[in-house]
C-alpha atoms as a PDB file:
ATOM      1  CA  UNK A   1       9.296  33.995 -17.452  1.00  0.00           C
ATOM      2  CA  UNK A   2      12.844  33.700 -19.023  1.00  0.00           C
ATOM      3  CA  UNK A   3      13.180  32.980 -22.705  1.00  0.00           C
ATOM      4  CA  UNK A   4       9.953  34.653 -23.583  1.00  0.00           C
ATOM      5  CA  UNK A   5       6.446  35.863 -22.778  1.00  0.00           C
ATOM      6  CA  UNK A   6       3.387  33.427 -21.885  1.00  0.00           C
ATOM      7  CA  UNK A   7       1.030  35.035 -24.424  1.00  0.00           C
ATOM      8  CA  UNK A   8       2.995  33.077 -27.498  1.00  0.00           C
ATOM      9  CA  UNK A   9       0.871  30.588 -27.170  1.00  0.00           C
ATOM     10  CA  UNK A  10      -2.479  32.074 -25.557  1.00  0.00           C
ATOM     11  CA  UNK A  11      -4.663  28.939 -26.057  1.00  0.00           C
ATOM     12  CA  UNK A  12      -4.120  25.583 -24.941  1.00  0.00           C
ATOM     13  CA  UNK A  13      -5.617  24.158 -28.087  1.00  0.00           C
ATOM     14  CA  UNK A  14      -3.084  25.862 -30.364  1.00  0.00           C
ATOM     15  CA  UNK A  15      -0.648  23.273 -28.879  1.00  0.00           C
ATOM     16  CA  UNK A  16       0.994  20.582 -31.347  1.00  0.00           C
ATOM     17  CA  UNK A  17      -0.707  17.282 -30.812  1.00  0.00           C
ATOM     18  CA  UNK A  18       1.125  15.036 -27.929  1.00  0.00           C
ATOM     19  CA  UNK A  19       3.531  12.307 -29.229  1.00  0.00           C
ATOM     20  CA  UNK A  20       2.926   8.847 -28.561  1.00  0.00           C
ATOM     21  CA  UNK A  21       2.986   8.249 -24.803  1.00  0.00           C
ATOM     22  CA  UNK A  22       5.075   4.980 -25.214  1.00  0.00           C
ATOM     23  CA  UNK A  23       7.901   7.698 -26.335  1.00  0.00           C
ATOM     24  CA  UNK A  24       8.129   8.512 -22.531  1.00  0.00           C
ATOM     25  CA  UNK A  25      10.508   6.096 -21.405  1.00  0.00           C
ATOM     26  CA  UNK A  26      11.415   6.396 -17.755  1.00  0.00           C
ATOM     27  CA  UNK A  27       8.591   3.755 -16.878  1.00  0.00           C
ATOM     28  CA  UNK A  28       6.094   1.596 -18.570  1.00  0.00           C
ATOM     29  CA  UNK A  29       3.264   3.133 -19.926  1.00  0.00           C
ATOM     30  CA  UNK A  30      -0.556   1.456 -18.693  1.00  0.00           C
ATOM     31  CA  UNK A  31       1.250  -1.998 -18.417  1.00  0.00           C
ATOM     32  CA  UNK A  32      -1.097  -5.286 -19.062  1.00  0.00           C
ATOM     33  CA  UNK A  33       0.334  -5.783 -15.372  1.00  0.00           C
ATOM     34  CA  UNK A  34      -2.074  -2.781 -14.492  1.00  0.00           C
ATOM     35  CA  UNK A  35      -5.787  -3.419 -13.496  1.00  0.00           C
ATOM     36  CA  UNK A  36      -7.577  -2.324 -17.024  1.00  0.00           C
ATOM     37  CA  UNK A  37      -9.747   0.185 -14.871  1.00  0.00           C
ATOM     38  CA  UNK A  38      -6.614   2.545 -13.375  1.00  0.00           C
ATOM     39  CA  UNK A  39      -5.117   1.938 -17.473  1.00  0.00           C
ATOM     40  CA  UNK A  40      -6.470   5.684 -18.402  1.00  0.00           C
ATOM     41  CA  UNK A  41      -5.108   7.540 -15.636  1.00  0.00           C
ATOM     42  CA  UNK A  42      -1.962   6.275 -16.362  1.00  0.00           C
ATOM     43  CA  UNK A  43      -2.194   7.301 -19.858  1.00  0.00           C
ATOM     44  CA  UNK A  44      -3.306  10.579 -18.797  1.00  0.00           C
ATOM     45  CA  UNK A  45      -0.661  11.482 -16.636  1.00  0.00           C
ATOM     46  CA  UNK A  46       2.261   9.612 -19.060  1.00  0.00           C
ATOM     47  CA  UNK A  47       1.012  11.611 -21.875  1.00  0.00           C
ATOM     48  CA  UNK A  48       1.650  15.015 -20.083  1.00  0.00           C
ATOM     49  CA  UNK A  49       4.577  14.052 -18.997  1.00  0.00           C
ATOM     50  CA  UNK A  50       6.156  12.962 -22.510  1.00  0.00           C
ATOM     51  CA  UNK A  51       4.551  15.751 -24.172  1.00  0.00           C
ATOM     52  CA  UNK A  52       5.944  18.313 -22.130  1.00  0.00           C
ATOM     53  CA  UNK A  53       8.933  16.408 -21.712  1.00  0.00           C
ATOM     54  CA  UNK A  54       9.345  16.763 -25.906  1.00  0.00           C
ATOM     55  CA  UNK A  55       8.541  20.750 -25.473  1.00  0.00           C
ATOM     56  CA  UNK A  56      11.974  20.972 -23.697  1.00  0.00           C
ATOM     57  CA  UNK A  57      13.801  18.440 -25.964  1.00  0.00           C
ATOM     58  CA  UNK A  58      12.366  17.493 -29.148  1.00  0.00           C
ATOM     59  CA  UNK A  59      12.685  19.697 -32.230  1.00  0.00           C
ATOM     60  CA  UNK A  60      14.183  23.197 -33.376  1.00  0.00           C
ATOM     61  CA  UNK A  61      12.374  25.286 -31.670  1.00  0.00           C
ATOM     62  CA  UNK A  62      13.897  28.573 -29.837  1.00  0.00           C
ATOM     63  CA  UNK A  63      14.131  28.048 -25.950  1.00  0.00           C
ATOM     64  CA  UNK A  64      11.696  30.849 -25.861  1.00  0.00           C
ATOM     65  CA  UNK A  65       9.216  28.831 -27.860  1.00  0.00           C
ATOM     66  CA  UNK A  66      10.023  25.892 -25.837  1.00  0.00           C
ATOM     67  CA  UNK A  67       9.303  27.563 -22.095  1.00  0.00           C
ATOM     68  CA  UNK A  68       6.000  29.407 -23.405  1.00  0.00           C
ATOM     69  CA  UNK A  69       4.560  26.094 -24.380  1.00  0.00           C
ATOM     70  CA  UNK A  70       5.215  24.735 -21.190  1.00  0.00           C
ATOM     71  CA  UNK A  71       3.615  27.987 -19.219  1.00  0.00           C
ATOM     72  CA  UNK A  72       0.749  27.075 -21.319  1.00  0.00           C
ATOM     73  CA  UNK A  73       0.775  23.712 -19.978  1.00  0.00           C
ATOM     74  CA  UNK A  74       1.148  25.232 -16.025  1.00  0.00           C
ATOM     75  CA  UNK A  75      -2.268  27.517 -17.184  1.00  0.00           C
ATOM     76  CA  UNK A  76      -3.623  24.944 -18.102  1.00  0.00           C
ATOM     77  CA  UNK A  77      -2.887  23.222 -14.513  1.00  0.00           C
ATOM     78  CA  UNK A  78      -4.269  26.264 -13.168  1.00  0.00           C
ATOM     79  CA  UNK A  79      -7.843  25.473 -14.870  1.00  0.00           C
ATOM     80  CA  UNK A  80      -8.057  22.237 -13.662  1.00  0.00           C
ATOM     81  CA  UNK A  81      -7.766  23.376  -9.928  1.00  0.00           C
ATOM     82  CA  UNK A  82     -10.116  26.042 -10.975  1.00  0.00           C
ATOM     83  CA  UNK A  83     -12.627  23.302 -11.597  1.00  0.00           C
ATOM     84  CA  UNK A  84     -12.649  23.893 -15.382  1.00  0.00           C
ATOM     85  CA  UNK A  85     -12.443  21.056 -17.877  1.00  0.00           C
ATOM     86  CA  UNK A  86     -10.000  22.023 -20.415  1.00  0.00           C
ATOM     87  CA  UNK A  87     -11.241  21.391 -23.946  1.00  0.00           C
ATOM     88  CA  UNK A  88      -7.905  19.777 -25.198  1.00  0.00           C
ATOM     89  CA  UNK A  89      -8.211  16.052 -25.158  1.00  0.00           C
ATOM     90  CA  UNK A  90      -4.776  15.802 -23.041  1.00  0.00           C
ATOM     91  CA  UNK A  91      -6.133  17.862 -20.225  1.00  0.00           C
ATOM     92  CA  UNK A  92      -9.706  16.910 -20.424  1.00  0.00           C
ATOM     93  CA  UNK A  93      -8.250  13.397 -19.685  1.00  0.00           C
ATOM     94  CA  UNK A  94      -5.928  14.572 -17.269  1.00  0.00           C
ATOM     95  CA  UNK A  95      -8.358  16.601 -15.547  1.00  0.00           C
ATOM     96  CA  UNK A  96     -10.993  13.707 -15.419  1.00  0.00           C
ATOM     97  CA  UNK A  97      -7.705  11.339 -13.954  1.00  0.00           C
ATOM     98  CA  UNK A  98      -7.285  14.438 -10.819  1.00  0.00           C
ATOM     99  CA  UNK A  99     -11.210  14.677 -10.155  1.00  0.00           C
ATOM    100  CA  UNK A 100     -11.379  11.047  -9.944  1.00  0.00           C
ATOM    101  CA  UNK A 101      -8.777  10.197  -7.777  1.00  0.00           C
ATOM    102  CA  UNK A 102      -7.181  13.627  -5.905  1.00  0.00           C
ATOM    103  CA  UNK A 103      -4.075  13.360  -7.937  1.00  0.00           C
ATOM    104  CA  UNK A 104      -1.642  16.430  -6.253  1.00  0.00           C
ATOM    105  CA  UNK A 105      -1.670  18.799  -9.204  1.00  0.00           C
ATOM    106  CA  UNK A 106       1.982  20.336  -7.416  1.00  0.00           C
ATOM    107  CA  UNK A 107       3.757  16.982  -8.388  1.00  0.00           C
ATOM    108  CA  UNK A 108       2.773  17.674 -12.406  1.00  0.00           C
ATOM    109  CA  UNK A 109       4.113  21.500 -11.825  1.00  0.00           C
ATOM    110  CA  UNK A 110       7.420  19.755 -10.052  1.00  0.00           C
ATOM    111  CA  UNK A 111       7.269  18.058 -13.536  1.00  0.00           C
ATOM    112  CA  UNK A 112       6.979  21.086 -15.408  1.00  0.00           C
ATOM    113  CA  UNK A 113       9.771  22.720 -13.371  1.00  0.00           C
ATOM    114  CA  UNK A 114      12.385  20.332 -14.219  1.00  0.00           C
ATOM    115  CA  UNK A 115      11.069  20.555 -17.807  1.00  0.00           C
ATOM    116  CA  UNK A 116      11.633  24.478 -18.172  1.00  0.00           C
ATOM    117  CA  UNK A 117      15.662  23.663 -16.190  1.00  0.00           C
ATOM    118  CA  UNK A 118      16.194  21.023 -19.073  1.00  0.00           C
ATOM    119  CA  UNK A 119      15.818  24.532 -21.424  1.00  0.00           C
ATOM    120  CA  UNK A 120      17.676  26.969 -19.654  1.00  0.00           C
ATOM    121  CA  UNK A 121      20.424  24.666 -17.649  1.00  0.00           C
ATOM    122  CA  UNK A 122      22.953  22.855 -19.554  1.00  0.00           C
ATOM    123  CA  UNK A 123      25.559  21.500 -16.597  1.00  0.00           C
ATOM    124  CA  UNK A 124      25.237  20.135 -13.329  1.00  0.00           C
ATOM    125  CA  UNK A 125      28.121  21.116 -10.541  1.00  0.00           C
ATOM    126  CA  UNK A 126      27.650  18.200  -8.400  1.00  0.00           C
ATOM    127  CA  UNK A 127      25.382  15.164  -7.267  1.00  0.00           C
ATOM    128  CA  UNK A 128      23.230  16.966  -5.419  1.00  0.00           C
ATOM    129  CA  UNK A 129      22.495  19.374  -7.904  1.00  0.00           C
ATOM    130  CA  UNK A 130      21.657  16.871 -10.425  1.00  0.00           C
ATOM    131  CA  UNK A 131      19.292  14.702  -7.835  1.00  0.00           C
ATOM    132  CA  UNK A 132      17.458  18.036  -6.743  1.00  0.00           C
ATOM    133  CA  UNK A 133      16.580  17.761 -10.658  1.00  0.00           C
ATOM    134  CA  UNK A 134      15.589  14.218 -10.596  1.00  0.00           C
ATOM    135  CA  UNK A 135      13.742  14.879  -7.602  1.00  0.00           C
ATOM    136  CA  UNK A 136      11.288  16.873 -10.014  1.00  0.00           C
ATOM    137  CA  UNK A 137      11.852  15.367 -13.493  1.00  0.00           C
ATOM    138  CA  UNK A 138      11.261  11.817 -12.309  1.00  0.00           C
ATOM    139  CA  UNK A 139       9.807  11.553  -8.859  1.00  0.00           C
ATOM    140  CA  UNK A 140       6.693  12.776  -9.381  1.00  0.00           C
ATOM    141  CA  UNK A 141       5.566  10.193 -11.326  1.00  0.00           C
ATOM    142  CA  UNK A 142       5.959   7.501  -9.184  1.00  0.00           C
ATOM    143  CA  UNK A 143       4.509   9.237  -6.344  1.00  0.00           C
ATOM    144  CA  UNK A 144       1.422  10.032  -8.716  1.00  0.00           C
ATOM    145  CA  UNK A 145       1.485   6.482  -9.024  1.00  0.00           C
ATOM    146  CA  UNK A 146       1.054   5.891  -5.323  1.00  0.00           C
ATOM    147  CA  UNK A 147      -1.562   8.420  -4.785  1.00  0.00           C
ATOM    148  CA  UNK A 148      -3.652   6.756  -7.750  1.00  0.00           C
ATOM    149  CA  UNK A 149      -3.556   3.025  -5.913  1.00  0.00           C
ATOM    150  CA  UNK A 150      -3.643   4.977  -2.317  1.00  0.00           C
ATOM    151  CA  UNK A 151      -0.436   3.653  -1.444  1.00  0.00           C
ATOM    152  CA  UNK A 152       0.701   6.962  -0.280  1.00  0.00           C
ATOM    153  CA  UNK A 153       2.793   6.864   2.722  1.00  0.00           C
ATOM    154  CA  UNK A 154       6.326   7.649   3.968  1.00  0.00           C
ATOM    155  CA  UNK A 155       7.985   4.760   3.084  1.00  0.00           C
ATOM    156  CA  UNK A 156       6.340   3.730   0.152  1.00  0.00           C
ATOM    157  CA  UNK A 157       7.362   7.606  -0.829  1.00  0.00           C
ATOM    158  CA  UNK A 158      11.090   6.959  -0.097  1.00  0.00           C
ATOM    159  CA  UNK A 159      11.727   3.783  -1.958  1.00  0.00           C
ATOM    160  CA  UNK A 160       9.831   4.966  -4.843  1.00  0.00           C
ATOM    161  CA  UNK A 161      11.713   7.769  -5.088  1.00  0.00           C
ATOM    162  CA  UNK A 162      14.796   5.435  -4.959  1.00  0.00           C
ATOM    163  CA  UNK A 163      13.420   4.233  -7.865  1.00  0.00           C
ATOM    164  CA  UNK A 164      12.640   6.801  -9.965  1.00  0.00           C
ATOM    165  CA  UNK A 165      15.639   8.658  -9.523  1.00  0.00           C
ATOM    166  CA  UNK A 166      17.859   5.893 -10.196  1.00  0.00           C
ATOM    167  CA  UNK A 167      16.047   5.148 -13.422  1.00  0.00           C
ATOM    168  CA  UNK A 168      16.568   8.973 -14.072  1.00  0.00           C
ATOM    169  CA  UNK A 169      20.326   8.374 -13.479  1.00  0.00           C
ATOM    170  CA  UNK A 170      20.426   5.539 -15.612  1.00  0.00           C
ATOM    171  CA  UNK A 171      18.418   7.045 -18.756  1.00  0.00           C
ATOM    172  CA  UNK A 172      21.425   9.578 -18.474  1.00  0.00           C
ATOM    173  CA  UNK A 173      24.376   6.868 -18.371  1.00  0.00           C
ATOM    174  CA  UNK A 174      22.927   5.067 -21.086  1.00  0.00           C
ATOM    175  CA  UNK A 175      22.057   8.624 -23.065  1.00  0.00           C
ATOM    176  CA  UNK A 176      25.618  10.786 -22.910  1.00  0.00           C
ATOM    177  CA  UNK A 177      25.843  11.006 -27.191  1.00  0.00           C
ATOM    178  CA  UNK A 178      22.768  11.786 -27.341  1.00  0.00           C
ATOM    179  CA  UNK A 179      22.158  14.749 -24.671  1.00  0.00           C
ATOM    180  CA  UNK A 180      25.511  15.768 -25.585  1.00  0.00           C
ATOM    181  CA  UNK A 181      24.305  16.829 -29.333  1.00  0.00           C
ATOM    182  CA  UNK A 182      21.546  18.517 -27.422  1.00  0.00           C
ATOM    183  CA  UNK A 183      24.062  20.578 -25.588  1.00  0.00           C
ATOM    184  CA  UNK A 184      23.594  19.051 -21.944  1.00  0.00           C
ATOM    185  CA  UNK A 185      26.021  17.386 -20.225  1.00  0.00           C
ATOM    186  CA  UNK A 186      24.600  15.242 -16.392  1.00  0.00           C
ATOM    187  CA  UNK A 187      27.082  14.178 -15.216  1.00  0.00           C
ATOM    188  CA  UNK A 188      28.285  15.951 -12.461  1.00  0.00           C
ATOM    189  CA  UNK A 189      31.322  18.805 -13.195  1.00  0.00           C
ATOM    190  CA  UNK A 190      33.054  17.390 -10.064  1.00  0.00           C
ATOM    191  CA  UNK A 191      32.728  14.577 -10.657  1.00  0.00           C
ATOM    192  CA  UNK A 192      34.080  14.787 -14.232  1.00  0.00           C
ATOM    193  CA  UNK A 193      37.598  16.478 -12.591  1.00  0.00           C
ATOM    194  CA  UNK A 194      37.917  13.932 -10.433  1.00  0.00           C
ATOM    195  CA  UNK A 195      37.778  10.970 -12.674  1.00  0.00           C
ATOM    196  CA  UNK A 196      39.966  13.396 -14.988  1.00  0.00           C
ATOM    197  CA  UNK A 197      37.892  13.385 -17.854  1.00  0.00           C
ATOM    198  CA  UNK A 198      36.858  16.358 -19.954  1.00  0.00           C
ATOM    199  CA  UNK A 199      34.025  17.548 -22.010  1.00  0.00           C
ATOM    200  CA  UNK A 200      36.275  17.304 -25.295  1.00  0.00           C
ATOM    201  CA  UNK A 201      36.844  13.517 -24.584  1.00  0.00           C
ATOM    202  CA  UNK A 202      32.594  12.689 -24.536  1.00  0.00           C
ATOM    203  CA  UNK A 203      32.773  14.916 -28.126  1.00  0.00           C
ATOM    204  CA  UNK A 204      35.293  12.372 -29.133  1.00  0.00           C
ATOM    205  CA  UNK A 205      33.249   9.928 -28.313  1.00  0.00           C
ATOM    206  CA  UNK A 206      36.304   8.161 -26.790  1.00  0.00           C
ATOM    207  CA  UNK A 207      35.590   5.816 -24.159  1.00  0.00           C
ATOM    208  CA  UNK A 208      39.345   5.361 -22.606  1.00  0.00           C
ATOM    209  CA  UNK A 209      40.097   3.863 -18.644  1.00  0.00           C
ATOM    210  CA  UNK A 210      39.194   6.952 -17.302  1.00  0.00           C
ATOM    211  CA  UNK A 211      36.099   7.149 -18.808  1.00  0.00           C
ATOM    212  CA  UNK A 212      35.125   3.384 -17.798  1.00  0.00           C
ATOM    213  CA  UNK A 213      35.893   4.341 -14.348  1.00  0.00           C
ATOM    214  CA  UNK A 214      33.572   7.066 -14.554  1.00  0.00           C
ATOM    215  CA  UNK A 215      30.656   5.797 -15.611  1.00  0.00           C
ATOM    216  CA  UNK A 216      31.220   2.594 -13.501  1.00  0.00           C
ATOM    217  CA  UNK A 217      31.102   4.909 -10.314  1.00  0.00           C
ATOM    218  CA  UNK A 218      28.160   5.931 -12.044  1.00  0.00           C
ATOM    219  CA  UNK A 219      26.146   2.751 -12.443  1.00  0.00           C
ATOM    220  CA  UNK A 220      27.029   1.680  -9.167  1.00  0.00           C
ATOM    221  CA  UNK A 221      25.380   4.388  -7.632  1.00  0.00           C
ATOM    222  CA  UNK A 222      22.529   4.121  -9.337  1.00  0.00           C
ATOM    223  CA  UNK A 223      22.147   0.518  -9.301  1.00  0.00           C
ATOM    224  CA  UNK A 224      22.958   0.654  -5.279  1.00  0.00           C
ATOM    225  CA  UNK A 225      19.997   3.254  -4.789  1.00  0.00           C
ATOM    226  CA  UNK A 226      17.525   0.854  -7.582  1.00  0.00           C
ATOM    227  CA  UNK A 227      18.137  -2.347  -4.708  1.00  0.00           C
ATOM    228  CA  UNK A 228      17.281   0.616  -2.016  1.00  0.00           C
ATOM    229  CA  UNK A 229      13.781   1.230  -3.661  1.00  0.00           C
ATOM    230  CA  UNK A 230      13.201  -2.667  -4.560  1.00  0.00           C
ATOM    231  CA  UNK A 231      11.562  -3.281  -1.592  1.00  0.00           C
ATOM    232  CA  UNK A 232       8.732  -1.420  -2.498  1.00  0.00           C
ATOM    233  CA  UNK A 233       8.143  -3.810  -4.842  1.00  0.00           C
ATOM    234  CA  UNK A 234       7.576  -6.336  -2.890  1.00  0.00           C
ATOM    235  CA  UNK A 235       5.175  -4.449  -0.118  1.00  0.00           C
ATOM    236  CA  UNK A 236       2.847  -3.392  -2.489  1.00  0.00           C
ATOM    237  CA  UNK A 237       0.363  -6.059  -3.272  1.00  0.00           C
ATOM    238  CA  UNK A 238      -0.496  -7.912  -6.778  1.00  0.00           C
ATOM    239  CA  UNK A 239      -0.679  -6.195  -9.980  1.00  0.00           C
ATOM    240  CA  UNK A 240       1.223  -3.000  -8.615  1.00  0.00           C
ATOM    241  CA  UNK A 241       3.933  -4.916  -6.998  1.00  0.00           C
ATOM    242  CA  UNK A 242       4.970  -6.856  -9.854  1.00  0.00           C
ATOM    243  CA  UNK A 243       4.840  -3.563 -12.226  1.00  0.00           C
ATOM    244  CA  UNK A 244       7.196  -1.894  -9.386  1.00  0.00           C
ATOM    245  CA  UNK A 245       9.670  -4.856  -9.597  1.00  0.00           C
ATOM    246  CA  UNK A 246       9.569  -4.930 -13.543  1.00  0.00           C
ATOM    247  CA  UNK A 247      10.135  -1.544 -13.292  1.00  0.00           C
ATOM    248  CA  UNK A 248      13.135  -1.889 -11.165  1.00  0.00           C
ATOM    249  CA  UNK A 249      14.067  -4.759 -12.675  1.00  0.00           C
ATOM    250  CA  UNK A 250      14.344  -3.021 -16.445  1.00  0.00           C
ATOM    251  CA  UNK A 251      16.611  -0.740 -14.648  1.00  0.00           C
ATOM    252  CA  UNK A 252      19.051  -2.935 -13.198  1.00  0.00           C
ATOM    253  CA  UNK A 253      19.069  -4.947 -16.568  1.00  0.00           C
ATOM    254  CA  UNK A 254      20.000  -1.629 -18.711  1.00  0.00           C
ATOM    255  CA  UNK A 255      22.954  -1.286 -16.070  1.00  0.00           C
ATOM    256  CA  UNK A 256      23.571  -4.985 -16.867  1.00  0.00           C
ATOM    257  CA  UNK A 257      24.305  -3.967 -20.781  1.00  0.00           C
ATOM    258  CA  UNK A 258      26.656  -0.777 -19.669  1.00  0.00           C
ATOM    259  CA  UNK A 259      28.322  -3.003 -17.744  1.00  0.00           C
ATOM    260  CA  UNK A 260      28.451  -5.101 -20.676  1.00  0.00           C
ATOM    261  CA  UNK A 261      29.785  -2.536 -22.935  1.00  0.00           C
ATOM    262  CA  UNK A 262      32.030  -1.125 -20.819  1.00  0.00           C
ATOM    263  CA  UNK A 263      30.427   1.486 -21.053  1.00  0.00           C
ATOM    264  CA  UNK A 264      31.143   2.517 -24.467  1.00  0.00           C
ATOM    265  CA  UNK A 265      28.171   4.213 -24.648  1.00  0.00           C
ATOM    266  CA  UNK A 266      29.535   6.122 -27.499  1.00  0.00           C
ATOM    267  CA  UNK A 267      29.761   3.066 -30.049  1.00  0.00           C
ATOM    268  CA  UNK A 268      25.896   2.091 -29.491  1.00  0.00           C
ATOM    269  CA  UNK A 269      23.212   3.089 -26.945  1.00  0.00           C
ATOM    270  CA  UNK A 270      22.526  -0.292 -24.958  1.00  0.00           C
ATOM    271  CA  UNK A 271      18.854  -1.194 -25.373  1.00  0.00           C
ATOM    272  CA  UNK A 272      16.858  -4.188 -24.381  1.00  0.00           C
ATOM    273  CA  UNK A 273      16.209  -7.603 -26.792  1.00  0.00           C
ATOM    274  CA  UNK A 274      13.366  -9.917 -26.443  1.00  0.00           C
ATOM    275  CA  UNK A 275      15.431 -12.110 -24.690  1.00  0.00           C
ATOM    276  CA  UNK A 276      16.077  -9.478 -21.966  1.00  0.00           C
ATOM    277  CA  UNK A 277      12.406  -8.627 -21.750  1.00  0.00           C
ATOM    278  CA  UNK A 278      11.756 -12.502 -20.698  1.00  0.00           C
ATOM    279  CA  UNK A 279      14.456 -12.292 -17.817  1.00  0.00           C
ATOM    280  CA  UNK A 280      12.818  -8.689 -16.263  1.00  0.00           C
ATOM    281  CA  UNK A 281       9.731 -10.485 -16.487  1.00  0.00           C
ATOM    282  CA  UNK A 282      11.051 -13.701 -14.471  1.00  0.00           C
ATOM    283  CA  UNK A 283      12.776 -11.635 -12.203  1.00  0.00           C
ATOM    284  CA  UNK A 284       9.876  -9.518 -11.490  1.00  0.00           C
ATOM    285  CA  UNK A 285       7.743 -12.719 -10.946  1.00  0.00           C
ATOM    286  CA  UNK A 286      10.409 -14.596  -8.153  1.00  0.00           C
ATOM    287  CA  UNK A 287      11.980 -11.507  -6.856  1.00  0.00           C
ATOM    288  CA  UNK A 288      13.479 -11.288  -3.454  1.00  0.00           C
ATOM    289  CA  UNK A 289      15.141  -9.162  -1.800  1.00  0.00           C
ATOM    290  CA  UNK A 290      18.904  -8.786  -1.422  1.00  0.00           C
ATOM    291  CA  UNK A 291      20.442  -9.976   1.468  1.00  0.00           C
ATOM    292  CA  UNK A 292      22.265  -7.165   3.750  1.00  0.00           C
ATOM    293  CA  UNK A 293      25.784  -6.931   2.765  1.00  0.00           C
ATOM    294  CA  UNK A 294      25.081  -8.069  -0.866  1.00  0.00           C
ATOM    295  CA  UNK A 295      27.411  -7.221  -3.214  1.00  0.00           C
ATOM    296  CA  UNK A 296      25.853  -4.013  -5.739  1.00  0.00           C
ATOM    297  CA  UNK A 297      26.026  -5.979  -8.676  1.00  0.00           C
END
């Protein structure tokens, strides 16, 4: 494996404890919305996620460092299919979560895949590049999500995949400063030349007309393909659905503030009030969908 060998590491219990799962902040973590019975396999699969998600982000560590202590995460994959209970409390869990209810242990390594690319790849030629990432760095989750309330079909698959990759894409928009001190850059090089912005003007921190225009293409796309998914929300049934549409519905609200800002996203990092929690929450309860030929926003 690049940046180093898989015996740095050799045990799983010589891993650093997990972070808080609530740090994981693509979706909400074992909501109150939630039945309380399915609230500890959500835990279990949020705190692998975040934790290995940190390997790959959080810290000084050498990207050597980084990629062995997610192989030891894939071993430790490997024992669960094996049938073995893993001693660490993480996988115990997260083993007891796939025994109990035939969680696909490939959508955790698709996890882990995207993971290890946060390490090694910096830039991102075009859309599709950067969607075949979200595919595996924020798909996965929701379709674990599916499998665990055996909503698993085709559609189902599709709009939650909308979702998740739009709330990828919008984690990104709203996080520029911040992955740019970590050396990555998301949005698209293309996409960059064409609006005529360069990578010195997001070091600046200078959020000019060219720059709005940017990252408003951006948000629109995102927030076109969050109404694609939204429908999901309101074909799954009770509890689920309304955590799908306060899902989506935290999503389109963050786009809300960018739009807001103008997407100065240098000046502060738009994040959500009490008073914004309230309206996802009464727009998860009376959602309906958008009417064909709605305007995006």
């Amino acid at each position: 494996m690049a940046g180093g060998g898989t015996d740095i590491i050799p045990k799983i219990q010589a891993l650093p404890p997990a972070l808080p799962v609530e740090h994981y902040e693509n979706f909400p973590v074992a909501s109150l919305l939630l039945p309380p019975a399915l609230r500890p396999p959500v835990e279990a699969i949020y705190a692998f996620a975040r934790s290995a998600d940190d390997f790959a982000d959080e810290g000084d560590l050498p990207d050597g460092e980084r990629l062995a202590r997610l192989d030891a995460y894939a071993r430790a994959l490997e024992r669960i299919a094996a049938g073995e209970r893993p001693a660490d409390p993480l996988f115990s869990r997260l083993h007891d979560a796939v025994v109990a209810h035939d969680l696909p242990l490939a959508l955790f390594h698709d996890l882990l895949s995207a993971f290890r690319q946060d390490v090694v790849k910096k830039r991102y030629a075009n859309f599709d590049e950067l969607m075949d990432y979200c595919r595996r760095s924020a798909d996965p989750v929701g379709r674990l999500l599916l499998a665990l309330f055996r909503k698993d079909d085709p559609a189902n698959r599709r709009d939650s995949d909308a979702i998740c990759s739009a709330l990828q894409l919008v984690n990104h928009w709203q996080d520029v400063a911040v992955d740019w001190a970590r050396g990555r850059v998301y949005l698209p090089q293309d996409e960059l030349a064409r609006f005529g912005v360069a990578e010195s003007q997001i070091a600046a921190g200078r959020a000019d007309e060219r720059w709005r225009a940017l990252l408003h293409f951006q948000c629109q796309r995102a927030r076109a393909m969050m109404r694609s998914g939204a429908p999901l929300g309101t074909r799954l049934p009770g509890r689920l659905g309304l955590e799908i549409r306060a899902i989506a519905a935290g999503g389109l609200r963050i786009l809300e503030r960018l739009d807001a800002a103008r997407y100065d996203v240098f000046a502060r990092r738009p994040v959500l009030n009490r008073r914004d929690w309230a309206r996802i929450l009464w727009m998860a309860a009376f959602w309906r969908p958008a009417p064909p030929g709605a305007p995006s926003r």
